[in-house]
PDB file of N, CA and C in Angstrom:
ATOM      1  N   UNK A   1      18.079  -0.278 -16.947  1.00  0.00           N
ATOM      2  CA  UNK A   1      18.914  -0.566 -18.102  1.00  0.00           C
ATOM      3  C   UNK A   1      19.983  -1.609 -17.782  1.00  0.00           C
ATOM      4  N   UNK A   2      20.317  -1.808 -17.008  1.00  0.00           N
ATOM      5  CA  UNK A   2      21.521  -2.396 -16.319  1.00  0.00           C
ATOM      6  C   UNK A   2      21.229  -4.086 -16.503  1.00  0.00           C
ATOM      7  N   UNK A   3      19.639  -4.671 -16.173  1.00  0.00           N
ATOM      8  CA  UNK A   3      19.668  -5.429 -16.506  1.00  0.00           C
ATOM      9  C   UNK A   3      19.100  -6.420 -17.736  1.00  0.00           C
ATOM     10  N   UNK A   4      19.063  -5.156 -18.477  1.00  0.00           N
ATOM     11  CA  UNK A   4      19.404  -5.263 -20.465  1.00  0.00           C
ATOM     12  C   UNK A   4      20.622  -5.524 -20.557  1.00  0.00           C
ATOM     13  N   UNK A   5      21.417  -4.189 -20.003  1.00  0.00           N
ATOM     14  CA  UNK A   5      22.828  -5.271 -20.380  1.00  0.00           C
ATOM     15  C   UNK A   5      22.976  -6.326 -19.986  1.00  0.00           C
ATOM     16  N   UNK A   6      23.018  -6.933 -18.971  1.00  0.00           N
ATOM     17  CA  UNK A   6      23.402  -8.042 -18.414  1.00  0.00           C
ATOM     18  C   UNK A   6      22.744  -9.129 -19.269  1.00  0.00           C
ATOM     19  N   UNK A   7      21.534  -9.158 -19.405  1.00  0.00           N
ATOM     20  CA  UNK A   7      21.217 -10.386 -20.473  1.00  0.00           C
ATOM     21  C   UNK A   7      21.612  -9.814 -21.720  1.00  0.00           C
ATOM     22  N   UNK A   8      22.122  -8.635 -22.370  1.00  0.00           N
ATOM     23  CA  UNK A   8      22.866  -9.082 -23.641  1.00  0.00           C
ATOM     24  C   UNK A   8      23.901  -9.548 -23.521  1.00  0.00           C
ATOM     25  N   UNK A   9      24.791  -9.436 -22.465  1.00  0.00           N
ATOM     26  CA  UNK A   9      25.833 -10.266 -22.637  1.00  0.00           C
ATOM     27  C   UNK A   9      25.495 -11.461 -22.051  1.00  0.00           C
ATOM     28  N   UNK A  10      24.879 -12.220 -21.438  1.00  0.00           N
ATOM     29  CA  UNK A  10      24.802 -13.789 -20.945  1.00  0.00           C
ATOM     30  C   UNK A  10      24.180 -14.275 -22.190  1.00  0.00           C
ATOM     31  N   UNK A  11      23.334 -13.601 -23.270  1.00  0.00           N
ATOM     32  CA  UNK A  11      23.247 -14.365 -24.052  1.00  0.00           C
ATOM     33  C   UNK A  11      24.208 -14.088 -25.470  1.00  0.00           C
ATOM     34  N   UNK A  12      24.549 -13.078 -25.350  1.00  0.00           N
ATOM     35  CA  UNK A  12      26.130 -13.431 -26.471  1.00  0.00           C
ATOM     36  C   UNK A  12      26.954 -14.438 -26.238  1.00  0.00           C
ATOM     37  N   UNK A  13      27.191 -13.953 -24.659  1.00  0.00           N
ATOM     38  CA  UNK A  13      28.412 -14.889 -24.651  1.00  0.00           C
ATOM     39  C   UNK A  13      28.155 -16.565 -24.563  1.00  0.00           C
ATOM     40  N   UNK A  14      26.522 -16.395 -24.084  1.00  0.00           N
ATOM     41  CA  UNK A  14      26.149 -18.206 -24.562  1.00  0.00           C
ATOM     42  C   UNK A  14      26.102 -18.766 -25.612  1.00  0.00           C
ATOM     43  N   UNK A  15      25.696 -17.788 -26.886  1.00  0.00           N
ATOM     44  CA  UNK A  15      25.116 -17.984 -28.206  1.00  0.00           C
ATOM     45  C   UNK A  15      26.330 -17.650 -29.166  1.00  0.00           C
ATOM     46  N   UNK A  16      26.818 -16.571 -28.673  1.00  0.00           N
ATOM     47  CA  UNK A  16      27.261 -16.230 -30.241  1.00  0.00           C
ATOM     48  C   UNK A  16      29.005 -16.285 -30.020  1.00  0.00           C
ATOM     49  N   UNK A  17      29.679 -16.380 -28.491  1.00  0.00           N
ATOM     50  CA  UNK A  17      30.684 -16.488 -28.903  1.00  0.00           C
ATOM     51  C   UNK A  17      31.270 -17.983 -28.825  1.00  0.00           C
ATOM     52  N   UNK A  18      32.481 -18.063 -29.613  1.00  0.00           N
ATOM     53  CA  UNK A  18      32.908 -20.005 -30.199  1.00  0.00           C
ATOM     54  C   UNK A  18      32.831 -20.684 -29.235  1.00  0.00           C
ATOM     55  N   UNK A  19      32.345 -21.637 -28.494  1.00  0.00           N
ATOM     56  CA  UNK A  19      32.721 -22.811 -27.490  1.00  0.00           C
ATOM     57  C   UNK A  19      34.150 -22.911 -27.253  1.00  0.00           C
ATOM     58  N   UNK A  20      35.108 -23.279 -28.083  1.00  0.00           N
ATOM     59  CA  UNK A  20      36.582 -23.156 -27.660  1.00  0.00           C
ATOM     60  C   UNK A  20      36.871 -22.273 -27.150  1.00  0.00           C
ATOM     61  N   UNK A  21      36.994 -21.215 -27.966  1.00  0.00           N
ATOM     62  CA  UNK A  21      37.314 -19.700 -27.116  1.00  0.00           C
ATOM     63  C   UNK A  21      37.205 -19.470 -25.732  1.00  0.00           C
ATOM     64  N   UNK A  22      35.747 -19.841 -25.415  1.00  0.00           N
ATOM     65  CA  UNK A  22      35.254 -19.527 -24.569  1.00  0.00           C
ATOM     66  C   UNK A  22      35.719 -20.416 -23.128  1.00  0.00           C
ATOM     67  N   UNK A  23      35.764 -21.649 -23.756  1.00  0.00           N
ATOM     68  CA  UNK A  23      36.168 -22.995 -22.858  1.00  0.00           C
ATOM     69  C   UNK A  23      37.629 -22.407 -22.398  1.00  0.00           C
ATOM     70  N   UNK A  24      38.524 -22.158 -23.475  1.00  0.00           N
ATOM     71  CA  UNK A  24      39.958 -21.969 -22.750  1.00  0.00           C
ATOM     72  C   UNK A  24      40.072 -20.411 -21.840  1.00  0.00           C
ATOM     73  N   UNK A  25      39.443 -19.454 -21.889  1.00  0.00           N
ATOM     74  CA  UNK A  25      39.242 -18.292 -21.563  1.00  0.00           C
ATOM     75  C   UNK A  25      38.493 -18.168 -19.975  1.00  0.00           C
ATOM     76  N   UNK A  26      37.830 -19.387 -19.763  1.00  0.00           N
ATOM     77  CA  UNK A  26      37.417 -19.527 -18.472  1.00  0.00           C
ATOM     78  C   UNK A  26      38.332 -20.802 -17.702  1.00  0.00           C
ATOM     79  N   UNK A  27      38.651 -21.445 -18.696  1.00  0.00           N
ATOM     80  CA  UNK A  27      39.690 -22.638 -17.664  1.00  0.00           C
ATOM     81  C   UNK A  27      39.168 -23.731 -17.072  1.00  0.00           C
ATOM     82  N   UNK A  28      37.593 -24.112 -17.382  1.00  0.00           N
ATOM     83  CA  UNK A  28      37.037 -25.216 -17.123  1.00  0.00           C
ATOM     84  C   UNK A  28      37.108 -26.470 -18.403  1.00  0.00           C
ATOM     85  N   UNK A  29      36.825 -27.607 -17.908  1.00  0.00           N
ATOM     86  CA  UNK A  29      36.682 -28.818 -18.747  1.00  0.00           C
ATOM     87  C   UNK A  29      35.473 -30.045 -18.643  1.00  0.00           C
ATOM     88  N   UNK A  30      34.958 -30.367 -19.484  1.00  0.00           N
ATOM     89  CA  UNK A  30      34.390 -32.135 -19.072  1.00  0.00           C
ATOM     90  C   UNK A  30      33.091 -30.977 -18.492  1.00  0.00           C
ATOM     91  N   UNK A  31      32.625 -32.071 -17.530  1.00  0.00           N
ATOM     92  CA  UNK A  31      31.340 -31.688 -16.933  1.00  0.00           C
ATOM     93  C   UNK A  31      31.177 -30.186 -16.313  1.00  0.00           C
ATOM     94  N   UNK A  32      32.180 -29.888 -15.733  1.00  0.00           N
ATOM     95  CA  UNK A  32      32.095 -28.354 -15.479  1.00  0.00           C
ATOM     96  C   UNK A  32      31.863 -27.361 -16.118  1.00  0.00           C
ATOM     97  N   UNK A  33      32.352 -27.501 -17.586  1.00  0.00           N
ATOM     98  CA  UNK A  33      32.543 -26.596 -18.925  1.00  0.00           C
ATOM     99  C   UNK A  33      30.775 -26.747 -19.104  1.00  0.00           C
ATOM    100  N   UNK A  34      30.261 -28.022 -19.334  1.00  0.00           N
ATOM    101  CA  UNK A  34      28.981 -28.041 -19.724  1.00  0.00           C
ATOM    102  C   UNK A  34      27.798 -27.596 -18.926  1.00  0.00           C
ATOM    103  N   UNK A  35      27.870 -27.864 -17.551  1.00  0.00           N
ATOM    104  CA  UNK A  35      27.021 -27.071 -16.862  1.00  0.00           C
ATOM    105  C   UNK A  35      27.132 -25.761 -16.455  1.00  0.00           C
ATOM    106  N   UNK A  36      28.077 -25.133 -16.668  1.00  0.00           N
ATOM    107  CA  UNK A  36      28.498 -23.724 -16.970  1.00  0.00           C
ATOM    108  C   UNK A  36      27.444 -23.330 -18.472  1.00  0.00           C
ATOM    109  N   UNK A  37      27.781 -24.166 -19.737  1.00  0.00           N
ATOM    110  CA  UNK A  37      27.259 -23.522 -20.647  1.00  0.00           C
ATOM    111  C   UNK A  37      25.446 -23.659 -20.760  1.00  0.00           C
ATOM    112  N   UNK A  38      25.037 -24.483 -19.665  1.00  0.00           N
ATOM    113  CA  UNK A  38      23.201 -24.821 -19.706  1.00  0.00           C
ATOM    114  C   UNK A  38      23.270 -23.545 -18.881  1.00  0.00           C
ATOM    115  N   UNK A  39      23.665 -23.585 -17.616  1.00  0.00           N
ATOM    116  CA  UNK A  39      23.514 -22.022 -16.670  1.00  0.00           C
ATOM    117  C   UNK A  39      23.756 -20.772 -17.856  1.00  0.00           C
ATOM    118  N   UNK A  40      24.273 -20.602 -18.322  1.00  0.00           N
ATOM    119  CA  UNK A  40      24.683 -19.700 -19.106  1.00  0.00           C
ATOM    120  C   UNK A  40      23.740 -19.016 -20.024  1.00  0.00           C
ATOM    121  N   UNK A  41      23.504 -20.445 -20.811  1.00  0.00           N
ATOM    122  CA  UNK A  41      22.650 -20.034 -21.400  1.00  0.00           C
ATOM    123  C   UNK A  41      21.098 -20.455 -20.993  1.00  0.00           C
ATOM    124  N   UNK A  42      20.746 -20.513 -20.658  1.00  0.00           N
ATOM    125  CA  UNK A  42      19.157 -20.932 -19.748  1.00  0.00           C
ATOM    126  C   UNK A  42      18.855 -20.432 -18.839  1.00  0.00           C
ATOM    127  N   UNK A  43      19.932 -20.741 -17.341  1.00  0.00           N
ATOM    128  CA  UNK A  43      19.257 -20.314 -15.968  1.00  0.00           C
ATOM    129  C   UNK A  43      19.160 -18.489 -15.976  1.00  0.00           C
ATOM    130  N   UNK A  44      20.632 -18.074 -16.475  1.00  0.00           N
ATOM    131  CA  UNK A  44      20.885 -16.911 -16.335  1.00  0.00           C
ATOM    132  C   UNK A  44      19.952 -15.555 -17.058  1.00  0.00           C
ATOM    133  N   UNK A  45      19.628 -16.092 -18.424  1.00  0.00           N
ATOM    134  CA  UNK A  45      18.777 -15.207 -19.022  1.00  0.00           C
ATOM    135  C   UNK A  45      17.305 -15.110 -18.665  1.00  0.00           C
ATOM    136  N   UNK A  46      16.886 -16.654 -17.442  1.00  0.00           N
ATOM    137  CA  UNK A  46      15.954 -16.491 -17.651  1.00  0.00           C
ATOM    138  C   UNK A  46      15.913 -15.486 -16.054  1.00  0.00           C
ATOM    139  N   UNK A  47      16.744 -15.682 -15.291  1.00  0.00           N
ATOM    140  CA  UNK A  47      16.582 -14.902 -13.978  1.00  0.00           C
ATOM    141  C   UNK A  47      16.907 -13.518 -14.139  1.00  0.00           C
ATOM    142  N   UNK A  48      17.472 -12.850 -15.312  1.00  0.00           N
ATOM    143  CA  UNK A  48      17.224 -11.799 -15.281  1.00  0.00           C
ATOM    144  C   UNK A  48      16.212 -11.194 -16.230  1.00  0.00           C
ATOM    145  N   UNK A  49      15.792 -11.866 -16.748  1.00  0.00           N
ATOM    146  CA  UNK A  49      14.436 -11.434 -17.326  1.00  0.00           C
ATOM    147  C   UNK A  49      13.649 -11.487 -15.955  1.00  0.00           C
ATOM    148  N   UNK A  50      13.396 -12.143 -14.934  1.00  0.00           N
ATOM    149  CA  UNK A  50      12.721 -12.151 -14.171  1.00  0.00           C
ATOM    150  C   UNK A  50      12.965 -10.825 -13.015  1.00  0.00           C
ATOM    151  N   UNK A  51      13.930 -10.289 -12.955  1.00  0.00           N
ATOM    152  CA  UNK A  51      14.488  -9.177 -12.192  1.00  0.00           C
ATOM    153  C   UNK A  51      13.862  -8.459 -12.611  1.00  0.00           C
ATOM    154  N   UNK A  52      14.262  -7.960 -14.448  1.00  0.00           N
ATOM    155  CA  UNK A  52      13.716  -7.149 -14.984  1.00  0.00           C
ATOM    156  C   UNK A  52      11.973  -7.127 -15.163  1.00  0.00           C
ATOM    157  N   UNK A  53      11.529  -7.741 -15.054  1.00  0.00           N
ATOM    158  CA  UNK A  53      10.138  -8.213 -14.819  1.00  0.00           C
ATOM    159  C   UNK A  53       9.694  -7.510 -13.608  1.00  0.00           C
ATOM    160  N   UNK A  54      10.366  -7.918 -12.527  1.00  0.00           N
ATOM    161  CA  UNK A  54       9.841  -8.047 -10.843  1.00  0.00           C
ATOM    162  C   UNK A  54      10.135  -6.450 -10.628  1.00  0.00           C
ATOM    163  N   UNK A  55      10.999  -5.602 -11.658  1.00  0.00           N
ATOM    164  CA  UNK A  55      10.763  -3.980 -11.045  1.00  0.00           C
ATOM    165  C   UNK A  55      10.029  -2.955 -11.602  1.00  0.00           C
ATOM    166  N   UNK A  56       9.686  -3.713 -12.844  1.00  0.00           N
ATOM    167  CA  UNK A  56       8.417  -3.251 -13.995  1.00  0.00           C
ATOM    168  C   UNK A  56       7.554  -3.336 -13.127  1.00  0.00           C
ATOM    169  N   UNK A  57       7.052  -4.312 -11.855  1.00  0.00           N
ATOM    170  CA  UNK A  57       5.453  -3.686 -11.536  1.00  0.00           C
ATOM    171  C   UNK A  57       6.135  -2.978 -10.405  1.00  0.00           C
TER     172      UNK A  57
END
């Protein structure tokens, strides 16, 4: 279960909560802010889908 939660929140907090919010709440800017938000939303959901995958067999 643990890593259900974890991808509901990497993809809330990629998808559904505001970009500003989010930008001033972590304290990054410019290029940092943006490759934060591709990891965020891409690398992260897809590696734990893959966790969750890899203990299913």
């Amino acid at each position: 279960m643990m890593p259900l939660g974890g991808l509901a929140i990497a993809l809330f907090a990629g998808w559904a909560i505001r970009r500003e919010g989010l930008a001033e709440d972590i304290g990054l800017k410019g290029g940092g802010y943006k490759a934060f938000m591709v990891i965020l939303k891409f690398v992260t959901p897809a590696g734990i889908a893959g966790v969750f995958l890899y203990n299913l067999i």
